[in-house]
PDB file of N, CA and C in Angstrom:
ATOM      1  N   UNK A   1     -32.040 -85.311  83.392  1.00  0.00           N
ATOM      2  CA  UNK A   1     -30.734 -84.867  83.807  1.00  0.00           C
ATOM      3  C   UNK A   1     -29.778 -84.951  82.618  1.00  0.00           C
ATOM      4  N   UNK A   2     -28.950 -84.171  82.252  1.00  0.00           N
ATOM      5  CA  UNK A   2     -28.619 -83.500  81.069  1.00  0.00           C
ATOM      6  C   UNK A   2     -27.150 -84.521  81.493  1.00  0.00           C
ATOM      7  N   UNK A   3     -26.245 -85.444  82.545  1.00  0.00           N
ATOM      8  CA  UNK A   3     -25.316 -86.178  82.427  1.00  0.00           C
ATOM      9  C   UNK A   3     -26.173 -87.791  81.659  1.00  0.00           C
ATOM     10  N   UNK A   4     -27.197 -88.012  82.225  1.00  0.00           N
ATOM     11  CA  UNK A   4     -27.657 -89.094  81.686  1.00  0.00           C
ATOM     12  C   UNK A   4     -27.968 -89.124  79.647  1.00  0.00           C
ATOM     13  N   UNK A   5     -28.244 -87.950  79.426  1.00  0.00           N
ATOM     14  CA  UNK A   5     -28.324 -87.869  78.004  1.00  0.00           C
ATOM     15  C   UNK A   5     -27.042 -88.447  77.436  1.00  0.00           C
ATOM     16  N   UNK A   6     -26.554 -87.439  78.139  1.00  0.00           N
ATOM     17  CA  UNK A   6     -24.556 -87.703  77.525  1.00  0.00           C
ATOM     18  C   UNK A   6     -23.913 -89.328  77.709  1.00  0.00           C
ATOM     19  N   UNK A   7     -24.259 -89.873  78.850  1.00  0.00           N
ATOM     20  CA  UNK A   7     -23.630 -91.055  79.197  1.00  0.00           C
ATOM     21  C   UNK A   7     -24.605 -92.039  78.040  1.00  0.00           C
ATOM     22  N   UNK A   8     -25.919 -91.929  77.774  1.00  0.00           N
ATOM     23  CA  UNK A   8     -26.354 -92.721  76.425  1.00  0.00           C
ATOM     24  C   UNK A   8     -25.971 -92.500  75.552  1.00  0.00           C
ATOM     25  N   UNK A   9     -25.701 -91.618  74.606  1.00  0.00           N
ATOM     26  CA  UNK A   9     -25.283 -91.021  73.713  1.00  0.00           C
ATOM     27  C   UNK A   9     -23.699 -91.459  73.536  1.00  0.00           C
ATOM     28  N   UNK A  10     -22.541 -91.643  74.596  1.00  0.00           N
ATOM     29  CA  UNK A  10     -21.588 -91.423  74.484  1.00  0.00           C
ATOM     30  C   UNK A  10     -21.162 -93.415  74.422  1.00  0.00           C
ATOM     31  N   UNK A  11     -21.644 -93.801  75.602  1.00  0.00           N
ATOM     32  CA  UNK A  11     -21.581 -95.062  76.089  1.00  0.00           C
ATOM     33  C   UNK A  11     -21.892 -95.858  74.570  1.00  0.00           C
ATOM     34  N   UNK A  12     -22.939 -95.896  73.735  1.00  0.00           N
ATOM     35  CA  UNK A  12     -23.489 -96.361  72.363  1.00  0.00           C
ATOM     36  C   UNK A  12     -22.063 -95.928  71.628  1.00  0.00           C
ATOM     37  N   UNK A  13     -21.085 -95.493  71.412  1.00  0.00           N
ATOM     38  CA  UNK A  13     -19.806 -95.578  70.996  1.00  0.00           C
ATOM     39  C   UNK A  13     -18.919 -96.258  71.477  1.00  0.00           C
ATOM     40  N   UNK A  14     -18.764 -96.031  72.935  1.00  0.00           N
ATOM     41  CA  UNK A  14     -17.697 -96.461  73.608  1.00  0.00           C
ATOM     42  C   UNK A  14     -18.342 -97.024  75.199  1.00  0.00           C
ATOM     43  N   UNK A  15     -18.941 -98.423  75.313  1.00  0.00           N
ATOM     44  CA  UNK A  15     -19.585 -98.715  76.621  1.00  0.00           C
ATOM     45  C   UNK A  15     -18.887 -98.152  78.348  1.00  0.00           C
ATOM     46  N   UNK A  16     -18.019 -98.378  78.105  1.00  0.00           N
ATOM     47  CA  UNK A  16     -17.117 -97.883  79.315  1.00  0.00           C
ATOM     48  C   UNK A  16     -16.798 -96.342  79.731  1.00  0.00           C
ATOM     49  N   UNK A  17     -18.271 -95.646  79.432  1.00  0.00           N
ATOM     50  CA  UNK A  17     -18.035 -94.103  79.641  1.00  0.00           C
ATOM     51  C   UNK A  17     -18.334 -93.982  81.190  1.00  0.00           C
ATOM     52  N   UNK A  18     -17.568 -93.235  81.667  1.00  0.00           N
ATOM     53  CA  UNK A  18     -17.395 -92.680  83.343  1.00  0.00           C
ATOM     54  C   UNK A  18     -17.733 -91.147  83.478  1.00  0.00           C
ATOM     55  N   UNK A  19     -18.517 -91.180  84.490  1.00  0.00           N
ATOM     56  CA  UNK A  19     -18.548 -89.494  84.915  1.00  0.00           C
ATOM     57  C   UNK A  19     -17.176 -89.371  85.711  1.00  0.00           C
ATOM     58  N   UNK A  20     -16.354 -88.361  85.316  1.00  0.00           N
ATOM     59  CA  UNK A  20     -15.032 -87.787  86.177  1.00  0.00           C
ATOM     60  C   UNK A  20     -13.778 -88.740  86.115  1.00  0.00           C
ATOM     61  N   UNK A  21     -13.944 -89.635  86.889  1.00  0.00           N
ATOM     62  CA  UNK A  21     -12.704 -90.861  86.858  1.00  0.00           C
ATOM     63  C   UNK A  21     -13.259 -92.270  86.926  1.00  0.00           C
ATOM     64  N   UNK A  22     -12.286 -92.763  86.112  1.00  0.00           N
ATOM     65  CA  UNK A  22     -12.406 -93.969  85.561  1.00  0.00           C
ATOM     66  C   UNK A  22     -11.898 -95.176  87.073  1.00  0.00           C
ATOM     67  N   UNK A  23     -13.396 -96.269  86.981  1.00  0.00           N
ATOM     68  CA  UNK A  23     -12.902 -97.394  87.998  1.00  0.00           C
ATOM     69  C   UNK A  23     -11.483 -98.129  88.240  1.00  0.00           C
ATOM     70  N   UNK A  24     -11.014 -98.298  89.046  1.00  0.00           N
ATOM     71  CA  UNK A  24      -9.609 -99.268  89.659  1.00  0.00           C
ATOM     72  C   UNK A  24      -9.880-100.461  88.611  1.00  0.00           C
ATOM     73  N   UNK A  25      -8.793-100.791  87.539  1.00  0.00           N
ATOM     74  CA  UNK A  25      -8.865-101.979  86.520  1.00  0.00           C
ATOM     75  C   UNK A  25      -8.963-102.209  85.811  1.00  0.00           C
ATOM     76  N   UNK A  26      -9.903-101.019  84.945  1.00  0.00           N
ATOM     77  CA  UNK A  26     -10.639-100.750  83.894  1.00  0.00           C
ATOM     78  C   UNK A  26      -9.292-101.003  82.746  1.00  0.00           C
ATOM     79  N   UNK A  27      -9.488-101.651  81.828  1.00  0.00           N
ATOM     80  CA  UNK A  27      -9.049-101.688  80.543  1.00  0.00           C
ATOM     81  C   UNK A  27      -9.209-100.676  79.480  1.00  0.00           C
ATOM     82  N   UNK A  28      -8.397 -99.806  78.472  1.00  0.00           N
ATOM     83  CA  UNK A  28      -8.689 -98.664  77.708  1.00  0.00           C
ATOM     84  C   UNK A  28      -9.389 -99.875  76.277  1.00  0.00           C
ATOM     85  N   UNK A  29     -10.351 -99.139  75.866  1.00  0.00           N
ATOM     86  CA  UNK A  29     -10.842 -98.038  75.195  1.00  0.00           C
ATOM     87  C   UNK A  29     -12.105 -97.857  76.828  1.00  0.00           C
ATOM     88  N   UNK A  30     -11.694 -96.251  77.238  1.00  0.00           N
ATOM     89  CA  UNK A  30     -12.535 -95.868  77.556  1.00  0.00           C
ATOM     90  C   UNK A  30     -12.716 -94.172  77.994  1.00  0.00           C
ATOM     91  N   UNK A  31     -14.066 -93.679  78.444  1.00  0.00           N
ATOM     92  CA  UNK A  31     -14.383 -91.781  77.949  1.00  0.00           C
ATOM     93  C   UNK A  31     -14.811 -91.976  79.246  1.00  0.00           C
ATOM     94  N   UNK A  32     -14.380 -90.718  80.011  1.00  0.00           N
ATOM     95  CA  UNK A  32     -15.041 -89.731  80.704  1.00  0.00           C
ATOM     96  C   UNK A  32     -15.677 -88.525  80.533  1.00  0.00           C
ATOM     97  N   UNK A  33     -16.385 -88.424  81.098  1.00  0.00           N
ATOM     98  CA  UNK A  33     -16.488 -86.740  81.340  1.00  0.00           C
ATOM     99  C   UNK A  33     -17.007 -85.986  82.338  1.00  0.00           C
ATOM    100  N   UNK A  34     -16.830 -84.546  82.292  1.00  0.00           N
ATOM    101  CA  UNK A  34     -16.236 -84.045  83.675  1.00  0.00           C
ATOM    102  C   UNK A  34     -16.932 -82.533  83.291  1.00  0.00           C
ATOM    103  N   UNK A  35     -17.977 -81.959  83.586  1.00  0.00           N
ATOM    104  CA  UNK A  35     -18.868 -81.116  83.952  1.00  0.00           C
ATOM    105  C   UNK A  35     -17.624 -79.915  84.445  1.00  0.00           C
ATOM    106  N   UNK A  36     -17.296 -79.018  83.486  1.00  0.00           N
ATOM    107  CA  UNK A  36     -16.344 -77.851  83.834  1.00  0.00           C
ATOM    108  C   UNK A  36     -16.890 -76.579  84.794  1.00  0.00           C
ATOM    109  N   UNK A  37     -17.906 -76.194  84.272  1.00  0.00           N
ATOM    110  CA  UNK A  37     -18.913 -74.945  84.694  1.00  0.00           C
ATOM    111  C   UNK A  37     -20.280 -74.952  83.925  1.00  0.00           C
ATOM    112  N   UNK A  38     -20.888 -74.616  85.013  1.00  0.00           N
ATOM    113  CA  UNK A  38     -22.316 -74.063  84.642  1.00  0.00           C
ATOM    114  C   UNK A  38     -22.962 -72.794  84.633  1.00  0.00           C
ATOM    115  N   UNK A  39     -22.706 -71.904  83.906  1.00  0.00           N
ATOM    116  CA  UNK A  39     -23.421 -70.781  84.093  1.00  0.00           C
ATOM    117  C   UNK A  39     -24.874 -71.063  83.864  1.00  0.00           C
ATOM    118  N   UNK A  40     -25.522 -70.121  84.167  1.00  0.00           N
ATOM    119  CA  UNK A  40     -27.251 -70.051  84.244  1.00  0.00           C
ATOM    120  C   UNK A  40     -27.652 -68.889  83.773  1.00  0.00           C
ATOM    121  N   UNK A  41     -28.544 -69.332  82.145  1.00  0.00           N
ATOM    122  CA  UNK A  41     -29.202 -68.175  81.866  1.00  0.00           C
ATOM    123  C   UNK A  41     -29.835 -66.891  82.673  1.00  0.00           C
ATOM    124  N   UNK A  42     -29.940 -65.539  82.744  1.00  0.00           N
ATOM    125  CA  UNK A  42     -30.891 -64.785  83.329  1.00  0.00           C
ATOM    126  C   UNK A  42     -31.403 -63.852  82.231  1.00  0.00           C
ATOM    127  N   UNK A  43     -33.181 -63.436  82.813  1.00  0.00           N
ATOM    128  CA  UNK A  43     -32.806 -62.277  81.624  1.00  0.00           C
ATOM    129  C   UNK A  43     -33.779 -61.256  82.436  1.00  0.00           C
ATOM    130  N   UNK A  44     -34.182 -60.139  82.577  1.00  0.00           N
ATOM    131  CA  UNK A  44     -34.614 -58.689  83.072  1.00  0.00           C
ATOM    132  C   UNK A  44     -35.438 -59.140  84.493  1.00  0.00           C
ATOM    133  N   UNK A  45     -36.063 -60.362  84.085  1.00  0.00           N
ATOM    134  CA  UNK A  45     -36.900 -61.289  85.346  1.00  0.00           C
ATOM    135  C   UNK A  45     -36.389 -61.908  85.936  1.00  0.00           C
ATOM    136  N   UNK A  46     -34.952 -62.105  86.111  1.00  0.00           N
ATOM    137  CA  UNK A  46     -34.479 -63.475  86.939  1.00  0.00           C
ATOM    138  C   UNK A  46     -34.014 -64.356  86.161  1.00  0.00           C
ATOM    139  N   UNK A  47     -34.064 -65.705  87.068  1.00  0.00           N
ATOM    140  CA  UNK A  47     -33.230 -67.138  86.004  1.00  0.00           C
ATOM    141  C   UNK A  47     -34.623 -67.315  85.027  1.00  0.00           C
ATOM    142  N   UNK A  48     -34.480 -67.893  83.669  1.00  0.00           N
ATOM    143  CA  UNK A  48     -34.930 -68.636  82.494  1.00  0.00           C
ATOM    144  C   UNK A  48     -34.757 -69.895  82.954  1.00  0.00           C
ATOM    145  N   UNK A  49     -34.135 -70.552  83.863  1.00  0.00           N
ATOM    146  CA  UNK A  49     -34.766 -72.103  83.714  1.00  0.00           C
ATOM    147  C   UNK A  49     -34.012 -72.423  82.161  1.00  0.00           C
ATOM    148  N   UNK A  50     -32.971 -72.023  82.048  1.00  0.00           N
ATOM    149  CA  UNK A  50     -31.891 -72.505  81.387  1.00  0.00           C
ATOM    150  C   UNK A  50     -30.457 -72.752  81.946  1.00  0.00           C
ATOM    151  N   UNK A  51     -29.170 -73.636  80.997  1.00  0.00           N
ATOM    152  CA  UNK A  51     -28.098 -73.556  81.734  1.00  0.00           C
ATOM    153  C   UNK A  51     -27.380 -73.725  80.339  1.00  0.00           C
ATOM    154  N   UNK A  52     -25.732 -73.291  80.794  1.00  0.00           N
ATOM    155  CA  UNK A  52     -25.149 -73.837  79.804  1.00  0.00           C
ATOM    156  C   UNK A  52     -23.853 -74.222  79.928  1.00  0.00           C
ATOM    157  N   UNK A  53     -23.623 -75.660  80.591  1.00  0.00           N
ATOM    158  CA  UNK A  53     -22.632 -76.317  81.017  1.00  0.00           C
ATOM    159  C   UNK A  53     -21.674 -76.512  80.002  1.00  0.00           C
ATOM    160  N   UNK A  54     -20.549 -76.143  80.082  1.00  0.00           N
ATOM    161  CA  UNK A  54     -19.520 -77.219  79.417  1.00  0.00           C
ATOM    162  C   UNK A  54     -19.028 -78.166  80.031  1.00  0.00           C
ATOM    163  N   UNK A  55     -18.623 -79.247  79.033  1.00  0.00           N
ATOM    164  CA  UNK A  55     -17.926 -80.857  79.298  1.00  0.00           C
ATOM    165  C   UNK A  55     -17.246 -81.206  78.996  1.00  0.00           C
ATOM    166  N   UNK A  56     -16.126 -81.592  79.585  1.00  0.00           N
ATOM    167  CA  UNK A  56     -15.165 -82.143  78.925  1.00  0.00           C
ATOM    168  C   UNK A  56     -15.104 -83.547  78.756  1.00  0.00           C
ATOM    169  N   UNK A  57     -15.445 -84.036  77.442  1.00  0.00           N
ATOM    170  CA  UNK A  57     -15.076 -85.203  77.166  1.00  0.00           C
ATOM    171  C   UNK A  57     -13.804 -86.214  76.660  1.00  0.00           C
ATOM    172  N   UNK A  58     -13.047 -86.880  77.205  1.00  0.00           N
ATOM    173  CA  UNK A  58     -11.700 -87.119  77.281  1.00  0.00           C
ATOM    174  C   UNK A  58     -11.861 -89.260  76.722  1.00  0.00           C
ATOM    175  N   UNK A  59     -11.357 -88.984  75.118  1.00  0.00           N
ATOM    176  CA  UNK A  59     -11.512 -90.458  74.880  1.00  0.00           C
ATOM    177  C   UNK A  59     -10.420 -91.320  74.904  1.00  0.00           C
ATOM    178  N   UNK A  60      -9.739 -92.220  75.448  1.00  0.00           N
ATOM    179  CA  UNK A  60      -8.789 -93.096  76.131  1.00  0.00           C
ATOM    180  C   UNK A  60      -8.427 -94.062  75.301  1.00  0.00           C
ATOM    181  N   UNK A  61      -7.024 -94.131  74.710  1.00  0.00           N
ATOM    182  CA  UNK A  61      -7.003 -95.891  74.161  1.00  0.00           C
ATOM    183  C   UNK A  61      -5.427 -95.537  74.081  1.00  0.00           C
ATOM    184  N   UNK A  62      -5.141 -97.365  73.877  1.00  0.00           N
ATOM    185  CA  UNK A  62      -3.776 -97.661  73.998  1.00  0.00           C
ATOM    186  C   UNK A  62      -3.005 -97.165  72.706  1.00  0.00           C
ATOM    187  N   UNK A  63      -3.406 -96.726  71.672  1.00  0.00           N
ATOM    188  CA  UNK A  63      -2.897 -96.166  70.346  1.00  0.00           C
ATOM    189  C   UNK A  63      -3.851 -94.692  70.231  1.00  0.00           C
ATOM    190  N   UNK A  64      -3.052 -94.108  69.470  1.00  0.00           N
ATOM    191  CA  UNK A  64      -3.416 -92.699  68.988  1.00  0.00           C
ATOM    192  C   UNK A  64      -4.628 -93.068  67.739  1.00  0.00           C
ATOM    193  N   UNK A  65      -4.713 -93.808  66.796  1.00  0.00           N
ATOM    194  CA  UNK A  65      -5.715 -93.767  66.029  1.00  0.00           C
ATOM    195  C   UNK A  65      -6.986 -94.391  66.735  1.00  0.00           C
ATOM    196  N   UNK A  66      -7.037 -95.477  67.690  1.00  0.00           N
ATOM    197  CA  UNK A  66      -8.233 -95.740  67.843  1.00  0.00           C
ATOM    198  C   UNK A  66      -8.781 -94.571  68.738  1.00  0.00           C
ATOM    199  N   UNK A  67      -7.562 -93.956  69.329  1.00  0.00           N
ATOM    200  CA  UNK A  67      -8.844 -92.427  70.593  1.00  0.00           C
ATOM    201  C   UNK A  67      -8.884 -91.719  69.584  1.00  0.00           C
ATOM    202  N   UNK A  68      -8.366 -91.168  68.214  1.00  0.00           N
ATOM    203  CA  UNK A  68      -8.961 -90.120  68.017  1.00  0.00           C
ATOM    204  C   UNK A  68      -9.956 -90.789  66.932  1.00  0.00           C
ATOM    205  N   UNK A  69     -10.492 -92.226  66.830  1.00  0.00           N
ATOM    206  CA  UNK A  69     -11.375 -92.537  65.881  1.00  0.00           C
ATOM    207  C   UNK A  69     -12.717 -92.888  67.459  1.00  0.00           C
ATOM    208  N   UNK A  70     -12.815 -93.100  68.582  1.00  0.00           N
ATOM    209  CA  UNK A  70     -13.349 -92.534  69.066  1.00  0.00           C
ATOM    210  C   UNK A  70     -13.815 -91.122  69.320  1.00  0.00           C
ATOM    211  N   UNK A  71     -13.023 -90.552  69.524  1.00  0.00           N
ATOM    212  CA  UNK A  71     -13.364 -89.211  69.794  1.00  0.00           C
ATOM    213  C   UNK A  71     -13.942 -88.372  68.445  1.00  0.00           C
ATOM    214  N   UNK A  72     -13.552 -88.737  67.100  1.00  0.00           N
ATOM    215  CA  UNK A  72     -13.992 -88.541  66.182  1.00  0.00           C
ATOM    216  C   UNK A  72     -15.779 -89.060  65.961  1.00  0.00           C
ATOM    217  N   UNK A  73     -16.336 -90.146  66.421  1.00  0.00           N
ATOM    218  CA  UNK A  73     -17.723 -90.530  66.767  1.00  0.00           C
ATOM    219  C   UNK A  73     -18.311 -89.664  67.499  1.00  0.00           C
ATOM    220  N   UNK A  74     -17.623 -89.460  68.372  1.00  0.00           N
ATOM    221  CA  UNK A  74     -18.361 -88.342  69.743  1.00  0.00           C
ATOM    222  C   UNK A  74     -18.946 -86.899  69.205  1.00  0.00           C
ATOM    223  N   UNK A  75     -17.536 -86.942  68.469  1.00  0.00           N
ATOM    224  CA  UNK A  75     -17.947 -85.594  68.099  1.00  0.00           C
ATOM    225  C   UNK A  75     -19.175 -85.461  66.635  1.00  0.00           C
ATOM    226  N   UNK A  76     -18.950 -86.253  66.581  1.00  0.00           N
ATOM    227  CA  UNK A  76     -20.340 -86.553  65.125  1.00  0.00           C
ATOM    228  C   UNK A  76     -21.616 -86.942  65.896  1.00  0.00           C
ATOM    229  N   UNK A  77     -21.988 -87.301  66.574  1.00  0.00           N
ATOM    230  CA  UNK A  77     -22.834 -87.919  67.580  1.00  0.00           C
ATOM    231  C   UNK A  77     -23.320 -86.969  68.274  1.00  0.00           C
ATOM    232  N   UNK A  78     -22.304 -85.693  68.764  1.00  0.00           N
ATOM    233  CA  UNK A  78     -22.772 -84.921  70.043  1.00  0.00           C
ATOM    234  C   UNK A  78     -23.121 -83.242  69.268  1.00  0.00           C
ATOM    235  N   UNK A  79     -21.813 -82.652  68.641  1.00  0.00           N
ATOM    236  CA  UNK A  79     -21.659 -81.570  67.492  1.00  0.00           C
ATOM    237  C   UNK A  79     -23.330 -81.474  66.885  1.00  0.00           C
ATOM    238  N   UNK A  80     -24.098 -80.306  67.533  1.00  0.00           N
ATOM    239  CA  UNK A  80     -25.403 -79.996  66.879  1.00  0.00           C
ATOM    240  C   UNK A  80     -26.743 -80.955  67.224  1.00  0.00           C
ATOM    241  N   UNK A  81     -26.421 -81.914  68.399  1.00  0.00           N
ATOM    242  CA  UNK A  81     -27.237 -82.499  68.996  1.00  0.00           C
ATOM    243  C   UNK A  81     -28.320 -81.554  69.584  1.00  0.00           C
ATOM    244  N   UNK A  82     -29.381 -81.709  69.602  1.00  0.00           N
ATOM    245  CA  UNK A  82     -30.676 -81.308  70.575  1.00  0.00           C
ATOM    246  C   UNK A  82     -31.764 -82.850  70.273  1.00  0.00           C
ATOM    247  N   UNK A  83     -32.757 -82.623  71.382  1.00  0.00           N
ATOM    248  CA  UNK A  83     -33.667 -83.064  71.796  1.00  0.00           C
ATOM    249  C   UNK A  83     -34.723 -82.511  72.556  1.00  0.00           C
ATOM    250  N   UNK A  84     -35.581 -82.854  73.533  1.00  0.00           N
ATOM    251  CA  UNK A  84     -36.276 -81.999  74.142  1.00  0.00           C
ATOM    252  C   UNK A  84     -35.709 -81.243  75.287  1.00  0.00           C
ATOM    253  N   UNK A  85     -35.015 -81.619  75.643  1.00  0.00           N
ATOM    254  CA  UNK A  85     -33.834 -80.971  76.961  1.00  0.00           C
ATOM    255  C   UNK A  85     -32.972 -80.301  76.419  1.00  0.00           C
ATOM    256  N   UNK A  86     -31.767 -80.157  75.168  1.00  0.00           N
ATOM    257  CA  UNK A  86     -31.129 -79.573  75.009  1.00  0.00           C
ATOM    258  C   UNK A  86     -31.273 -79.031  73.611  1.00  0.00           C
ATOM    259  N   UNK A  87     -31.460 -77.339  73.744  1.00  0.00           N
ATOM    260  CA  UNK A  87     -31.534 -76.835  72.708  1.00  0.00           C
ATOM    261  C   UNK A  87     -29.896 -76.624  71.898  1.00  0.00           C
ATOM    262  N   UNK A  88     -29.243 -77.157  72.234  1.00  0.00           N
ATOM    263  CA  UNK A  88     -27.806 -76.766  71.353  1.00  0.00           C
ATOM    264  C   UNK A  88     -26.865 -77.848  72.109  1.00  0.00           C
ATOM    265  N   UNK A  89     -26.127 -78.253  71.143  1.00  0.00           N
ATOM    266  CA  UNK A  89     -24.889 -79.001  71.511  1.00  0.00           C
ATOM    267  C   UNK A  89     -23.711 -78.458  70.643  1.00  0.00           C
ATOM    268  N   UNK A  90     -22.253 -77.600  71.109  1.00  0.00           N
ATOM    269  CA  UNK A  90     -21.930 -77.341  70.416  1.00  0.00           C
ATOM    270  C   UNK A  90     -20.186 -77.896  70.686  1.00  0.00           C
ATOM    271  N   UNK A  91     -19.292 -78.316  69.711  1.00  0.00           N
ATOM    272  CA  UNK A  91     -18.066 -78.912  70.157  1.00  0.00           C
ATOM    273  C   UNK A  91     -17.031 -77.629  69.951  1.00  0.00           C
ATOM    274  N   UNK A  92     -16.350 -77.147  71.352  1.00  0.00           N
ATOM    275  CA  UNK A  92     -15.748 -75.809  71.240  1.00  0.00           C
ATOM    276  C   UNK A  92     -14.247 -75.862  71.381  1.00  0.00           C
ATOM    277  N   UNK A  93     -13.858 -77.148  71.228  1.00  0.00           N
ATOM    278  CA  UNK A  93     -12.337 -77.136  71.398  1.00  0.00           C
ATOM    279  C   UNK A  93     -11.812 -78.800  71.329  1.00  0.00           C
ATOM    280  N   UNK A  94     -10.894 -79.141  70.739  1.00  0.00           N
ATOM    281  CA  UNK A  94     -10.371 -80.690  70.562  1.00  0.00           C
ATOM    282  C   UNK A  94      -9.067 -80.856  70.582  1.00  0.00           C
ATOM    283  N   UNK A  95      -8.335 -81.467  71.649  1.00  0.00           N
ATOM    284  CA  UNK A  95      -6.993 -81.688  71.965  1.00  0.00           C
ATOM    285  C   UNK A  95      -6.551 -83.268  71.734  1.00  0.00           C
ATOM    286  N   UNK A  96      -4.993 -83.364  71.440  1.00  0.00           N
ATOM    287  CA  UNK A  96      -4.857 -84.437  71.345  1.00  0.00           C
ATOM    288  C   UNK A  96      -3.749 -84.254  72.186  1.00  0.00           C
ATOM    289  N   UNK A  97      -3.477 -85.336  73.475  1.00  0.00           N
ATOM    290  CA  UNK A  97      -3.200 -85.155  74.434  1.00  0.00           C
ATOM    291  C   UNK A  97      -2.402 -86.701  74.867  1.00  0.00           C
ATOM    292  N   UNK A  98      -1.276 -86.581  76.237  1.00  0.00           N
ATOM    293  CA  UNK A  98      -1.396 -87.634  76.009  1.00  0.00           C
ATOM    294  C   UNK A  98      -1.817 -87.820  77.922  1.00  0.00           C
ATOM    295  N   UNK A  99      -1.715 -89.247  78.216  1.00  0.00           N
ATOM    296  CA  UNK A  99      -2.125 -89.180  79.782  1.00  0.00           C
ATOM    297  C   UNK A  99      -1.213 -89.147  80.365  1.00  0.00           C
ATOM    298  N   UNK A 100      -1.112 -88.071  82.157  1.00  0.00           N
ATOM    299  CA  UNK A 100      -0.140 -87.954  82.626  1.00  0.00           C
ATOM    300  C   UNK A 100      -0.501 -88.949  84.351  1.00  0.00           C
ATOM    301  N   UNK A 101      -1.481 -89.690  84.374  1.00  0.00           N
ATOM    302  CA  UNK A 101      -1.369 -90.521  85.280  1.00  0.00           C
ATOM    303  C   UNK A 101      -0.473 -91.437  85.124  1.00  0.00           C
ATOM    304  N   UNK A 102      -0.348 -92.696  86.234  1.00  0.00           N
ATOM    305  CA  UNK A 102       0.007 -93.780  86.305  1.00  0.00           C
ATOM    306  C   UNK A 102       0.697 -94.331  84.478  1.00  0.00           C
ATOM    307  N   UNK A 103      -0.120 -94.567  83.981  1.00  0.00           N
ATOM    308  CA  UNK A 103      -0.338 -95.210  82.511  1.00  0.00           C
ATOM    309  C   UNK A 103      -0.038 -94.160  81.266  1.00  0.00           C
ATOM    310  N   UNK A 104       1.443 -93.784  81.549  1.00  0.00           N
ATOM    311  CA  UNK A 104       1.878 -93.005  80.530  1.00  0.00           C
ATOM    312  C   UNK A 104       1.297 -93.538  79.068  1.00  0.00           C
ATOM    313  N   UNK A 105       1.200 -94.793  78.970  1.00  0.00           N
ATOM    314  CA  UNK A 105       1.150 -95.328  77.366  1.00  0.00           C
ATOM    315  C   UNK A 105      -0.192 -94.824  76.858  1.00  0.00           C
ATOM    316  N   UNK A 106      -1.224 -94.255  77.258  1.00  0.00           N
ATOM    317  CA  UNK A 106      -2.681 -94.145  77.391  1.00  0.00           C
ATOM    318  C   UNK A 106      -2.565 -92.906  76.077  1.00  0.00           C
ATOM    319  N   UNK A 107      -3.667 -92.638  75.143  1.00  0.00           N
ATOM    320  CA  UNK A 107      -3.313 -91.286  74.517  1.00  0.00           C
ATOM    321  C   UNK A 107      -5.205 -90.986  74.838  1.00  0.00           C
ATOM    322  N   UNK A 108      -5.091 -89.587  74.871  1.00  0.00           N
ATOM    323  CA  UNK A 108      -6.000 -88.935  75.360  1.00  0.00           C
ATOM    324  C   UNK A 108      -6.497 -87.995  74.484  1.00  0.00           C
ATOM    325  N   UNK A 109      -7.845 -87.890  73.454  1.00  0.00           N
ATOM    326  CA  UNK A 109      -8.047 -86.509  73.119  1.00  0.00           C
ATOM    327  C   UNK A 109      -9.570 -86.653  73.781  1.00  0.00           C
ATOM    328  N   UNK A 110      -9.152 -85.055  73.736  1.00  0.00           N
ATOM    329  CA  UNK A 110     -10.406 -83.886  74.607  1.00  0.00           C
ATOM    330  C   UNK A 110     -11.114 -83.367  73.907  1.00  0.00           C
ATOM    331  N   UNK A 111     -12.256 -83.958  73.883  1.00  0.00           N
ATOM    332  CA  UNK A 111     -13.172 -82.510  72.763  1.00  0.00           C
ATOM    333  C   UNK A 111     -14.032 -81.761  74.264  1.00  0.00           C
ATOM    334  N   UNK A 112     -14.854 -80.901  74.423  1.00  0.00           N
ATOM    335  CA  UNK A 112     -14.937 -79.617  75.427  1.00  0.00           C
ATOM    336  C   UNK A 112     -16.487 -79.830  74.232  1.00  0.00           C
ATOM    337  N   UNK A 113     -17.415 -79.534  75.266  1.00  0.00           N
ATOM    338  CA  UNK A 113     -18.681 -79.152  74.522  1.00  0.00           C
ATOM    339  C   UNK A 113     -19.319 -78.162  75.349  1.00  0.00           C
ATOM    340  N   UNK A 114     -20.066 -77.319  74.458  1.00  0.00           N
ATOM    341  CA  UNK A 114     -21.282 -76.526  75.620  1.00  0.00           C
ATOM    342  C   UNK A 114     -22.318 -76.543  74.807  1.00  0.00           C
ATOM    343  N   UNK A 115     -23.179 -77.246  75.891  1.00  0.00           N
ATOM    344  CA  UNK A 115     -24.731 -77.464  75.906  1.00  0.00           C
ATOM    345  C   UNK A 115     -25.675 -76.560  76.471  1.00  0.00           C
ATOM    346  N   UNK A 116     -26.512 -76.174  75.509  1.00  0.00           N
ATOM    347  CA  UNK A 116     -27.634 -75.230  76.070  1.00  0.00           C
ATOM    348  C   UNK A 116     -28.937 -76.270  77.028  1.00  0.00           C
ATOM    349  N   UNK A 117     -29.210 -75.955  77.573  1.00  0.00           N
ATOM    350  CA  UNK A 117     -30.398 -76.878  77.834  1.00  0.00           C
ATOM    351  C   UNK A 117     -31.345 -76.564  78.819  1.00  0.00           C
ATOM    352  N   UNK A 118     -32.555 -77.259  78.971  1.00  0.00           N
ATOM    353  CA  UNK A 118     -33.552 -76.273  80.130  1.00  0.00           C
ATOM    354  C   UNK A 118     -33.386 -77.445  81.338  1.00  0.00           C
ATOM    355  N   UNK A 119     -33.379 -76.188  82.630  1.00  0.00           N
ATOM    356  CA  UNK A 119     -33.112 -77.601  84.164  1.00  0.00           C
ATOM    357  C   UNK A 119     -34.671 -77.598  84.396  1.00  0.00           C
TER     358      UNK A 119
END
């Protein structure tokens, strides 16, 4: 399963990575991410038994240099990743953002990836 790759991969930077939203308590430095769309390869025969999700990955901390020196790992870590499941990892967009929940003080950047990979 192509979230479990990501949550190893991501978590080995930053332990406190969450799919979607982050637990009641949680202390920052911490990453989510959040599965945008999946399109699905086809080609003259039907589906290929490919997909190619983008993700948004969103890295969390109480100062602006430590999220974007997280998010700066991620993206070195994830940017041109494959293995046997994913033929492409590619980073298609990076925001520096800040959070508009509860915890204004929070700064937020977004890097957005799309992954090729076979289901």
């Amino acid at each position: 399963m192509i979230e479990a790759t990501l949550t190893s991969k991501i978590a080995a930077i930053c332990p406190q990575t969450y799919p979607v939203v982050v637990p009641k308590g949680k202390k920052a430095p911490f990453v989510t991410y959040t599965r945008v769309s999946t399109p699905r390869l086809r080609d003259f025969n039907g589906p290929t038994g490919m997909a190619m999700p983008t993700f948004r990955v969103d890295a969390y901390a109480l100062d602006f240099d430590e999220a974007k020196s997280i998010a700066n790992r991620i993206r070195l870590a994830l940017d041109g990743y494959r293995d046997a499941e994913i033929s492409d990892c590619n980073l298609i967009n990076e925001q520096d953002l800040s959070d508009l929940t509860s915890n204004a003080d929070l700064t937020r950047i977004q890097l957005e990836f799309k992954i090729t990979h076979s289901e």
